[in-house]
PDB file of N, CA and C in Angstrom:
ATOM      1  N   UNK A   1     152.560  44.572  41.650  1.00  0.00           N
ATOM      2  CA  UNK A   1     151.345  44.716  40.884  1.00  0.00           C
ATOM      3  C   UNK A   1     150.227  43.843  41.468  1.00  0.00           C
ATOM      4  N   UNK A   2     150.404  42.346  41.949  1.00  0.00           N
ATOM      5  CA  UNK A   2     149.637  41.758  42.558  1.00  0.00           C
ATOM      6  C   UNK A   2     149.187  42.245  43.701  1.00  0.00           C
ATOM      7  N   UNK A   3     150.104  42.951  44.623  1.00  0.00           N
ATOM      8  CA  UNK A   3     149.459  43.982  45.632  1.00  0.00           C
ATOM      9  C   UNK A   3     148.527  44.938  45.377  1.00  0.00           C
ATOM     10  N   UNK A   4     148.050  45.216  44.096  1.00  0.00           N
ATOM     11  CA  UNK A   4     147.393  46.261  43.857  1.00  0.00           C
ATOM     12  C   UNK A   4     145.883  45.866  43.254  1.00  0.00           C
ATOM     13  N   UNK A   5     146.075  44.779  42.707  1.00  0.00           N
ATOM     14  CA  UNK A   5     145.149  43.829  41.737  1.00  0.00           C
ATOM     15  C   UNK A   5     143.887  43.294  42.633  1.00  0.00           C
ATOM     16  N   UNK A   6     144.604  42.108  44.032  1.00  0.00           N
ATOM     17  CA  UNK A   6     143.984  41.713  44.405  1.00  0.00           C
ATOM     18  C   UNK A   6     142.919  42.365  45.438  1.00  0.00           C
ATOM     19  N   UNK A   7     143.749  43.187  46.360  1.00  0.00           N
ATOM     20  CA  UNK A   7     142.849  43.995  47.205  1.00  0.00           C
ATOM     21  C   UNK A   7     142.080  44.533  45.990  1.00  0.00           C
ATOM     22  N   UNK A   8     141.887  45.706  44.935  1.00  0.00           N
ATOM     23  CA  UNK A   8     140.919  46.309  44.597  1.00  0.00           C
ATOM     24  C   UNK A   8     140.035  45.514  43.862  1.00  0.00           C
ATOM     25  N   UNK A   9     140.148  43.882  42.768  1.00  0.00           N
ATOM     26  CA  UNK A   9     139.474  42.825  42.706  1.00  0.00           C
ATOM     27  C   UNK A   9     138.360  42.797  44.062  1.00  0.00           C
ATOM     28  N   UNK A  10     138.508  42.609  45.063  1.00  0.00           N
ATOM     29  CA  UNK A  10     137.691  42.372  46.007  1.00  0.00           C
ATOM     30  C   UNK A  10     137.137  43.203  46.348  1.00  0.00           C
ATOM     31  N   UNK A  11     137.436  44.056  46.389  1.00  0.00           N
ATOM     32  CA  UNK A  11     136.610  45.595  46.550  1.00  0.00           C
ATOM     33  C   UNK A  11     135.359  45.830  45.864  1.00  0.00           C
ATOM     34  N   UNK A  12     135.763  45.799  44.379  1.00  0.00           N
ATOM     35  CA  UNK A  12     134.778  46.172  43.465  1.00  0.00           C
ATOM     36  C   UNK A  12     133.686  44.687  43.367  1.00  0.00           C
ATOM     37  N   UNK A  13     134.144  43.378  43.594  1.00  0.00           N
ATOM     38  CA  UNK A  13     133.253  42.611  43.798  1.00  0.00           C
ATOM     39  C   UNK A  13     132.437  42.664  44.975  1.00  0.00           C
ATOM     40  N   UNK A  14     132.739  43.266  46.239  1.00  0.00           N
ATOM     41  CA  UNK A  14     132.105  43.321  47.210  1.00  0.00           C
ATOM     42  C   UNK A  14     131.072  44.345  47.049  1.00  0.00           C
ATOM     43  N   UNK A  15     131.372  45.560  46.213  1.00  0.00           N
ATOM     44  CA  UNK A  15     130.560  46.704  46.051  1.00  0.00           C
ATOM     45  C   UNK A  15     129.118  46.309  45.064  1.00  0.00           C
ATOM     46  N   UNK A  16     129.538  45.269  43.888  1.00  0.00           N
ATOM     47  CA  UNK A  16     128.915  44.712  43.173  1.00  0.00           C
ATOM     48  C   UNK A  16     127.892  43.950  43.601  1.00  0.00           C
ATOM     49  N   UNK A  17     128.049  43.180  44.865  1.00  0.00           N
ATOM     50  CA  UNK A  17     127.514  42.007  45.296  1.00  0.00           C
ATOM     51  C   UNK A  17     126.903  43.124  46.382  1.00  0.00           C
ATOM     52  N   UNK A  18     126.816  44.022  47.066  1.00  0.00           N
ATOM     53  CA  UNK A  18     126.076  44.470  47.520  1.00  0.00           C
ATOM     54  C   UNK A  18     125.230  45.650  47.194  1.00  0.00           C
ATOM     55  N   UNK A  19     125.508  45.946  46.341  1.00  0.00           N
ATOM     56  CA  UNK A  19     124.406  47.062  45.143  1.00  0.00           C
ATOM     57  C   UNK A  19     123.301  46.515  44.599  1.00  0.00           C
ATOM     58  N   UNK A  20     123.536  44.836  44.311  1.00  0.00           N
ATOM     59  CA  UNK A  20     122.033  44.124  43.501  1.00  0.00           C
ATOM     60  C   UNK A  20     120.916  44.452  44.293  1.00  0.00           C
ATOM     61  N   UNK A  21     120.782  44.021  45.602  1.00  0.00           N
ATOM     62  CA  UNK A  21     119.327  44.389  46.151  1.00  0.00           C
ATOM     63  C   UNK A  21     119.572  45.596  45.959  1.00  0.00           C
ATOM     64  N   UNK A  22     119.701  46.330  46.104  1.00  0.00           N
ATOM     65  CA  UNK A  22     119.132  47.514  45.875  1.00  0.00           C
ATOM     66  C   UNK A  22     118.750  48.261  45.045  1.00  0.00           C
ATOM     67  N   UNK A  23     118.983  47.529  43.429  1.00  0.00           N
ATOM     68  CA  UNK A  23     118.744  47.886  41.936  1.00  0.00           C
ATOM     69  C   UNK A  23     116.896  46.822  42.155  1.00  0.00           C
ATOM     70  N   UNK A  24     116.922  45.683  43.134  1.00  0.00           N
ATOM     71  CA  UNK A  24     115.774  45.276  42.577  1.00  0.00           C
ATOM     72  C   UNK A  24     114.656  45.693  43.089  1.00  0.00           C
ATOM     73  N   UNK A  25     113.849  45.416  42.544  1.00  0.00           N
ATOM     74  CA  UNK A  25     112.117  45.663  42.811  1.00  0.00           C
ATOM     75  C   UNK A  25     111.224  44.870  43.299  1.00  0.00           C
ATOM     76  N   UNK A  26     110.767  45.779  43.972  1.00  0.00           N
ATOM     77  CA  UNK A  26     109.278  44.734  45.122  1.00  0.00           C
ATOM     78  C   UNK A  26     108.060  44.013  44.158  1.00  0.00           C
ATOM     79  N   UNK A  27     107.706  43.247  44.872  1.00  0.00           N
ATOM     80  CA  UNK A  27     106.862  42.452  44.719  1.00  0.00           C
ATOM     81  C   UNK A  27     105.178  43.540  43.985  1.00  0.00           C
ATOM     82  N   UNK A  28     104.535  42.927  43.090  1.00  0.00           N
ATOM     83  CA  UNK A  28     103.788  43.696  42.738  1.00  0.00           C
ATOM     84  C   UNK A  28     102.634  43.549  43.561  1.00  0.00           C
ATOM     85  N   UNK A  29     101.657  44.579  43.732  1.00  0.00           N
ATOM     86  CA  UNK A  29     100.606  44.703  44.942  1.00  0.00           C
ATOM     87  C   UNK A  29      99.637  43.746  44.485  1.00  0.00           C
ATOM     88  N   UNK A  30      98.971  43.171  45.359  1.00  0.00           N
ATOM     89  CA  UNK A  30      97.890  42.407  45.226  1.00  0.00           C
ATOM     90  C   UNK A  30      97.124  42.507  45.058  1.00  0.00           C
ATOM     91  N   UNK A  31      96.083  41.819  44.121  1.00  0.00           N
ATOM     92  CA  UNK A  31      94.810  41.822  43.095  1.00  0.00           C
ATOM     93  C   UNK A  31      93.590  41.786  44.192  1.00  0.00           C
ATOM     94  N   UNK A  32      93.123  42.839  44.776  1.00  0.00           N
ATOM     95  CA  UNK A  32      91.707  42.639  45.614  1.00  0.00           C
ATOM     96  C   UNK A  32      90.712  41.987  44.933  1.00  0.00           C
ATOM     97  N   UNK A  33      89.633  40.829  45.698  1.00  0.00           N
ATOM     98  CA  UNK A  33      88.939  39.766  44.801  1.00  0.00           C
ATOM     99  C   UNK A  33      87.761  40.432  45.533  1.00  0.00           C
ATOM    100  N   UNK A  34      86.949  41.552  44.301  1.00  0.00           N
ATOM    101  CA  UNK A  34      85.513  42.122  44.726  1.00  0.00           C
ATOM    102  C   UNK A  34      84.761  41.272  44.557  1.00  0.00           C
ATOM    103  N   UNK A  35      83.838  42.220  44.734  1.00  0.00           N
ATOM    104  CA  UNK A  35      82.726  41.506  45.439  1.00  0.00           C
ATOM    105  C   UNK A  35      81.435  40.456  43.726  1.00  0.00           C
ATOM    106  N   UNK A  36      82.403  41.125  42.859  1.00  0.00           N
ATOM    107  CA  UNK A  36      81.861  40.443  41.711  1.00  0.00           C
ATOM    108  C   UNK A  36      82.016  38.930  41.614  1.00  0.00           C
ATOM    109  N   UNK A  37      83.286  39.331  41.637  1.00  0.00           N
ATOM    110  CA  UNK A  37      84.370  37.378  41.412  1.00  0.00           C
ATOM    111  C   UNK A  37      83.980  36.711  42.934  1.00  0.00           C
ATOM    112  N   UNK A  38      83.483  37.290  43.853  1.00  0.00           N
ATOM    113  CA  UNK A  38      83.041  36.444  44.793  1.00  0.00           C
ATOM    114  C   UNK A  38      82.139  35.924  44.662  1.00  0.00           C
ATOM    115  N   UNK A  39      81.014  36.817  44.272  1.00  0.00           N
ATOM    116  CA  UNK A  39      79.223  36.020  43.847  1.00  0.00           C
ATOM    117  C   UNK A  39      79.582  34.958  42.686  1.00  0.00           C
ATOM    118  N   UNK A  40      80.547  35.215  41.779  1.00  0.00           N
ATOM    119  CA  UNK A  40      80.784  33.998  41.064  1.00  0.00           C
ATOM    120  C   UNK A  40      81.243  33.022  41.452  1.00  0.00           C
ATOM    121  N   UNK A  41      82.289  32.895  42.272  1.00  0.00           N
ATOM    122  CA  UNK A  41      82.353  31.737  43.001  1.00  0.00           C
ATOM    123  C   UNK A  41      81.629  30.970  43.646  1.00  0.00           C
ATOM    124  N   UNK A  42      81.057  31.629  44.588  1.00  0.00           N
ATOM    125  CA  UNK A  42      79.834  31.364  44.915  1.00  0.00           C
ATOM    126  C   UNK A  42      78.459  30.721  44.387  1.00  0.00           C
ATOM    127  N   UNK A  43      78.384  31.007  43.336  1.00  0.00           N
ATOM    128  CA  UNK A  43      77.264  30.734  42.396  1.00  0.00           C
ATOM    129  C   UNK A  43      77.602  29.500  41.297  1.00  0.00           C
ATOM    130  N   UNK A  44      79.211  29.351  41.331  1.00  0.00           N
ATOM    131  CA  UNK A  44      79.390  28.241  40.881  1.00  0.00           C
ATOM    132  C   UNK A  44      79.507  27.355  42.142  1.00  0.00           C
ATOM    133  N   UNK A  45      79.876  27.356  42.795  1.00  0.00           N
ATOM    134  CA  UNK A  45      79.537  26.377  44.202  1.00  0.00           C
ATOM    135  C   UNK A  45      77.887  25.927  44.541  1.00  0.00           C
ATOM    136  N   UNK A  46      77.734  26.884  44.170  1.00  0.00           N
ATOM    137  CA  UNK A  46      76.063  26.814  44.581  1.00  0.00           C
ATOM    138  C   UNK A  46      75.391  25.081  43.271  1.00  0.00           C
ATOM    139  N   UNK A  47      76.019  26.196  41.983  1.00  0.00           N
ATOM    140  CA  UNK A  47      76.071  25.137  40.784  1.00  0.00           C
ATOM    141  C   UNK A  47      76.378  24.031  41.001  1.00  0.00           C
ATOM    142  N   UNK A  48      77.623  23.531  41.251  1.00  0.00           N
ATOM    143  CA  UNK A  48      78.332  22.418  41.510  1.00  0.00           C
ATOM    144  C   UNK A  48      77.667  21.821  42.836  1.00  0.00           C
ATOM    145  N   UNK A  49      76.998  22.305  43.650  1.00  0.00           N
ATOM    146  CA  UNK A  49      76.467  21.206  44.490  1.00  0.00           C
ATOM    147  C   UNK A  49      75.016  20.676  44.171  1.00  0.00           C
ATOM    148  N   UNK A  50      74.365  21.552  43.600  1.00  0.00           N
ATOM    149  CA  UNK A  50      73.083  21.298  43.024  1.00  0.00           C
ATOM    150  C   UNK A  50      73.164  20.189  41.878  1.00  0.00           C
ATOM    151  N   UNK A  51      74.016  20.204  41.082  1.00  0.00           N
ATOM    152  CA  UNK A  51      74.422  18.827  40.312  1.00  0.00           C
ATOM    153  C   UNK A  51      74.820  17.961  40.687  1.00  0.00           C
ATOM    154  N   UNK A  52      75.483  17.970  42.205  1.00  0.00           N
ATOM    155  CA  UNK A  52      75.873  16.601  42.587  1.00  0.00           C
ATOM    156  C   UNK A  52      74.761  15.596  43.294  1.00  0.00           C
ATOM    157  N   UNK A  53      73.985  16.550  43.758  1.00  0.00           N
ATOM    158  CA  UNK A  53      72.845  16.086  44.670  1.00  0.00           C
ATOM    159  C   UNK A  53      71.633  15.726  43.549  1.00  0.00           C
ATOM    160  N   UNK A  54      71.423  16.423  42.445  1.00  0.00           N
ATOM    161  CA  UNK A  54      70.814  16.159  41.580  1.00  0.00           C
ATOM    162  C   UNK A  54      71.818  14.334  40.565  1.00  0.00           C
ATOM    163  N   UNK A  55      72.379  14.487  40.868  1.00  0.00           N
ATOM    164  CA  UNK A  55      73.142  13.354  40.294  1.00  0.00           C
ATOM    165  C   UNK A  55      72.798  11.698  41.020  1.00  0.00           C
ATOM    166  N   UNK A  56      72.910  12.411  42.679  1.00  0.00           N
ATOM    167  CA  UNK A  56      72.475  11.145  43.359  1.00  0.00           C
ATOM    168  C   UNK A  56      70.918  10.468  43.531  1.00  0.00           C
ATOM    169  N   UNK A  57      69.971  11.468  42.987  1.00  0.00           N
ATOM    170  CA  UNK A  57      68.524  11.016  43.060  1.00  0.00           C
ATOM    171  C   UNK A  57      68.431  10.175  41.824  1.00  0.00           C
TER     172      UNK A  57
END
């Protein structure tokens, strides 16, 4: 009976352990940063240096 147990034990764990990747899922696509959220950045940079320089006079 142990002849029968152990080989198919390993079997079905090997089948197990190599089926997961392939149940999982990719990475989700990446958020393009238009051209909106750029001028905002921007415009807070713009902000943030104009207060610092205004800070040092």
């Amino acid at each position: 009976m142990k002849t029968i147990v152990k080989p198919t034990g390993i079997l079905i764990m090997l089948m197990v352990l190599c089926t997961l990747p392939l149940m999982a899922q990719g990475a989700p696509p990446k958020t393009p940063i238009d051209g909106g959220l750029s001028l905002l950045l921007a415009a807070g940079g713009a902000y943030g240096i104009r207060k610092v320089l205004k800070s040092r006079n």
